[in-house]
Protein backbone atom coordinates (compact mmCIF):
# COMPACT_ATOMS: atom_id res chain seq x y z
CA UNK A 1 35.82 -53.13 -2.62
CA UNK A 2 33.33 -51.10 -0.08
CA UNK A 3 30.48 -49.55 -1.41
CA UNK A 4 31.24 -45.83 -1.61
CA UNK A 5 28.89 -45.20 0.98
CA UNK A 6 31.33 -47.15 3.45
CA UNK A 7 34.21 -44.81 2.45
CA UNK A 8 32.37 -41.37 2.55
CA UNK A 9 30.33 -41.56 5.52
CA UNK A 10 31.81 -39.62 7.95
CA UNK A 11 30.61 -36.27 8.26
CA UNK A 12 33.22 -33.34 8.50
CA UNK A 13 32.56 -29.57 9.78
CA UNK A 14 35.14 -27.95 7.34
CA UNK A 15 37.25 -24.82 8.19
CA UNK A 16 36.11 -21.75 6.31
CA UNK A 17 38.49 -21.50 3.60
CA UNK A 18 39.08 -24.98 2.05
CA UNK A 19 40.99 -25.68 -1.28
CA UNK A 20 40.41 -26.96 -4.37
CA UNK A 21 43.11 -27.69 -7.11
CA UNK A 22 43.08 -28.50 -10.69
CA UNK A 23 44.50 -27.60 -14.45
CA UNK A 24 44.09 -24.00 -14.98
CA UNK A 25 42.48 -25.28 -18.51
CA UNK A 26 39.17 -25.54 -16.61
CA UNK A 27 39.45 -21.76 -15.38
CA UNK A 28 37.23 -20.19 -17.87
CA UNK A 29 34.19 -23.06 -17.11
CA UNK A 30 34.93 -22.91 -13.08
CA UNK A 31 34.44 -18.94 -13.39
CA UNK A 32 31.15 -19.35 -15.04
CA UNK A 33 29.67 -22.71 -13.56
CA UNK A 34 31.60 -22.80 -10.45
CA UNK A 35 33.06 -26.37 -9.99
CA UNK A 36 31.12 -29.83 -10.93
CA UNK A 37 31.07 -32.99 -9.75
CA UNK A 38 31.11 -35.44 -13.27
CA UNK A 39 27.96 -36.93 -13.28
CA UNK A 40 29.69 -40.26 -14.80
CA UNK A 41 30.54 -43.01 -12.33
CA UNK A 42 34.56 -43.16 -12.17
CA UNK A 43 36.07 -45.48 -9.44
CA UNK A 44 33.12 -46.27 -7.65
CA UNK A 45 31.70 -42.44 -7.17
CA UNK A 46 29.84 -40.18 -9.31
CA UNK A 47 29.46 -36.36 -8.79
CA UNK A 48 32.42 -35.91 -6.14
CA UNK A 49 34.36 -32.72 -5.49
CA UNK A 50 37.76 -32.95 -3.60
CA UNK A 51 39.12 -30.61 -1.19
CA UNK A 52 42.13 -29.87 1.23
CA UNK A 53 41.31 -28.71 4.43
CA UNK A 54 44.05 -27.54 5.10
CA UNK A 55 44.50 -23.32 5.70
CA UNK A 56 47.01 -23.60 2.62
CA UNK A 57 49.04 -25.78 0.50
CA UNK A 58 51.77 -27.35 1.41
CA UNK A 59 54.22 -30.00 0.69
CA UNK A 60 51.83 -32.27 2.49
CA UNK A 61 49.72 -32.24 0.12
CA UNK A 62 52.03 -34.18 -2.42
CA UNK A 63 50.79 -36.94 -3.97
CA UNK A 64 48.52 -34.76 -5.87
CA UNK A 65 45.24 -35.62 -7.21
CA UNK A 66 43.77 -33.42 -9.75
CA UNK A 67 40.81 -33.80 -11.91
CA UNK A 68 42.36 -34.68 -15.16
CA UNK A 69 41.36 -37.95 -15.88
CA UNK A 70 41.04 -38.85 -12.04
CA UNK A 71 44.92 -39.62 -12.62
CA UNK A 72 47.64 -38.42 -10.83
CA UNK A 73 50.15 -36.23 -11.68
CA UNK A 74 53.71 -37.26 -11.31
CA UNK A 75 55.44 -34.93 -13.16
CA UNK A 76 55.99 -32.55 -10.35
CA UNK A 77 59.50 -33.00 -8.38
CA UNK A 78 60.47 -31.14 -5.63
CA UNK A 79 64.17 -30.93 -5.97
CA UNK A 80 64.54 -27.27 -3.96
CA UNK A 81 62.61 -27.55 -0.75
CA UNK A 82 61.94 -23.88 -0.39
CA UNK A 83 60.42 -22.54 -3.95
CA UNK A 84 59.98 -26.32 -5.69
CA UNK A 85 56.31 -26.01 -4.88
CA UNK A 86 55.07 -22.53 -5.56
CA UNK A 87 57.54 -23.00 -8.68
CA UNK A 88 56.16 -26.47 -10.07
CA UNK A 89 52.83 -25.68 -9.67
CA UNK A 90 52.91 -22.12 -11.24
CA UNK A 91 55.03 -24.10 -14.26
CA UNK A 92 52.37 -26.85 -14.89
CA UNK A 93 49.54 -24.78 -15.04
CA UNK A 94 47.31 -25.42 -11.51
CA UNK A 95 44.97 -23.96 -10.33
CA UNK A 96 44.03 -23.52 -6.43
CA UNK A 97 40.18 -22.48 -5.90
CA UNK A 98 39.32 -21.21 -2.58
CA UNK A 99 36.50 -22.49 -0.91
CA UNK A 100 33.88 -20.19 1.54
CA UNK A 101 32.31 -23.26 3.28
CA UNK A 102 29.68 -20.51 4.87
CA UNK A 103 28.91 -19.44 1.40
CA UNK A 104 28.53 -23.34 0.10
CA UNK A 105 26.54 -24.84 3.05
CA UNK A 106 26.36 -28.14 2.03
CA UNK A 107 27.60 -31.26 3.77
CA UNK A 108 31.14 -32.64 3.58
CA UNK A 109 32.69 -35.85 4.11
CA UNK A 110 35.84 -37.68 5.06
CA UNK A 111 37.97 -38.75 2.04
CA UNK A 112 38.35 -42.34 3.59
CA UNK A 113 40.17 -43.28 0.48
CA UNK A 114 42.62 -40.26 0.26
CA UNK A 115 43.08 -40.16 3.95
CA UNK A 116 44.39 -43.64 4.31
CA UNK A 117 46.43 -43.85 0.69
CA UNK A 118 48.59 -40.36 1.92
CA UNK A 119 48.04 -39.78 5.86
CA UNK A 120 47.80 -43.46 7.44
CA UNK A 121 44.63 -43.78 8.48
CA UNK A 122 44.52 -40.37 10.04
CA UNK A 123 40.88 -39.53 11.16
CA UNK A 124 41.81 -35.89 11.01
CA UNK A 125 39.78 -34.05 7.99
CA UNK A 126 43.10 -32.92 5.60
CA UNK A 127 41.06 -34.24 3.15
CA UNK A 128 37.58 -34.07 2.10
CA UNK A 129 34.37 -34.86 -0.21
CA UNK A 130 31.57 -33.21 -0.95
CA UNK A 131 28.97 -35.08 -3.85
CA UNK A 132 27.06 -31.31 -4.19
CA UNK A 133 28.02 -28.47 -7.21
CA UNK A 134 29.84 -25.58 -5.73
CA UNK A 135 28.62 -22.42 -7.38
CA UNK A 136 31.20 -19.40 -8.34
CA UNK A 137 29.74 -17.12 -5.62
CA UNK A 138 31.95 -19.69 -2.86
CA UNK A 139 35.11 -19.56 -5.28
CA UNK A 140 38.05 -17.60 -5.59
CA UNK A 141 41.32 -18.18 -7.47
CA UNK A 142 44.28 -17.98 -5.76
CA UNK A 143 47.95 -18.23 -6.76
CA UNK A 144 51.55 -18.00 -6.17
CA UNK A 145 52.89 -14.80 -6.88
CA UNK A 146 56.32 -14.03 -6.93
CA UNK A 147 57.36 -11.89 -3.85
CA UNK A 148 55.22 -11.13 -0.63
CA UNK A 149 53.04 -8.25 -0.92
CA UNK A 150 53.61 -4.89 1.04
CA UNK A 151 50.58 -2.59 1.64
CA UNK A 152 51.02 0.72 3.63
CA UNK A 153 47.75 1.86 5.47
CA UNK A 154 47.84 5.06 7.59
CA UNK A 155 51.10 4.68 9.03
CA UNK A 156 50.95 0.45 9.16
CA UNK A 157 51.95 -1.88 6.99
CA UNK A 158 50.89 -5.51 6.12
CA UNK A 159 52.75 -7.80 4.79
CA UNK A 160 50.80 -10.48 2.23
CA UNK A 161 52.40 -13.89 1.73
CA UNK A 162 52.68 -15.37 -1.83
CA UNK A 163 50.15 -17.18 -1.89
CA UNK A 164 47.30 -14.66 -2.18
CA UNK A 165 43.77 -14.25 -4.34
CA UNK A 166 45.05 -14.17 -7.71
């Protein structure tokens, strides 16, 4: 196995707005200590924080890796290709945390590991590593709501999609 060094060494300029996804158990702790890297070494890394960067979810995004145990989940299908994934996600209980990568200036790296188990070796950035805490002041929650949003504005109106700040 490469040292982890190997496998996160390539540096990555981030969009903004990156994502962050995990049980909507750790809600409460993310609000108030903004999202931690475990300090414990688990598969060869300590103190690593996953991202998409990606401007939002997808179906490519599916395997998904979430923090619970550094498993994966597998009990999501995706049986109706238009509303499986806002649906299954809502129904297991994830959560997506925005990013602001000009609020968290820190440095981010290619997931070597991720990028060549689910993209094929793909040296574009979908996903990414960071090994530094990411306070609260760079998150916000975001989640799939039900129907688009319509807001009216002297004489114009906008038109939100569903998956919005939550």
């Amino acid at each position: 196995m490469k040292e982890i060094k190997e496998n996160y060494a390539l540096k990555v300029k981030p969009r903004r707005f990156i994502y962050h996804v995990t049980c909507s158990s750790h809600r409460e702790s993310i609000l108030k200590n903004g999202l931690l890297g475990c300090p414990k070494k688990i598969n060869g890394f300590r103190n690593a924080i996953f991202a998409h960067n990606s401007p939002m979810p997808d179906y490519s995004w599916y395997p998904f890796c979430f923090d619970a145990g550094w498993g994966w989940d597998y009990s999501l299908k995706f049986d109706d290709p238009v509303d499986s994934f806002a649906h299954q996600m809502e129904q297991n209980g994830y959560d997506f945390w925005r990013i602001d990568t000009w609020e968290f200036k820190k440095e981010w790296f290619l997931d070597d590991v991720g990028m060549n188990d689910f993209y094929e070796g793909s040296r574009f950035p979908f996903l990414i590593v960071t090994f530094d805490n990411i306070p609260p002041t760079a998150l916000k929650r975001f989640r799939f709501h039900a129907e688009p949003k319509v807001i009216h504005f002297d004489g114009v109106a906008h038109l939100e999609g569903r998956f919005r700040a939550a």
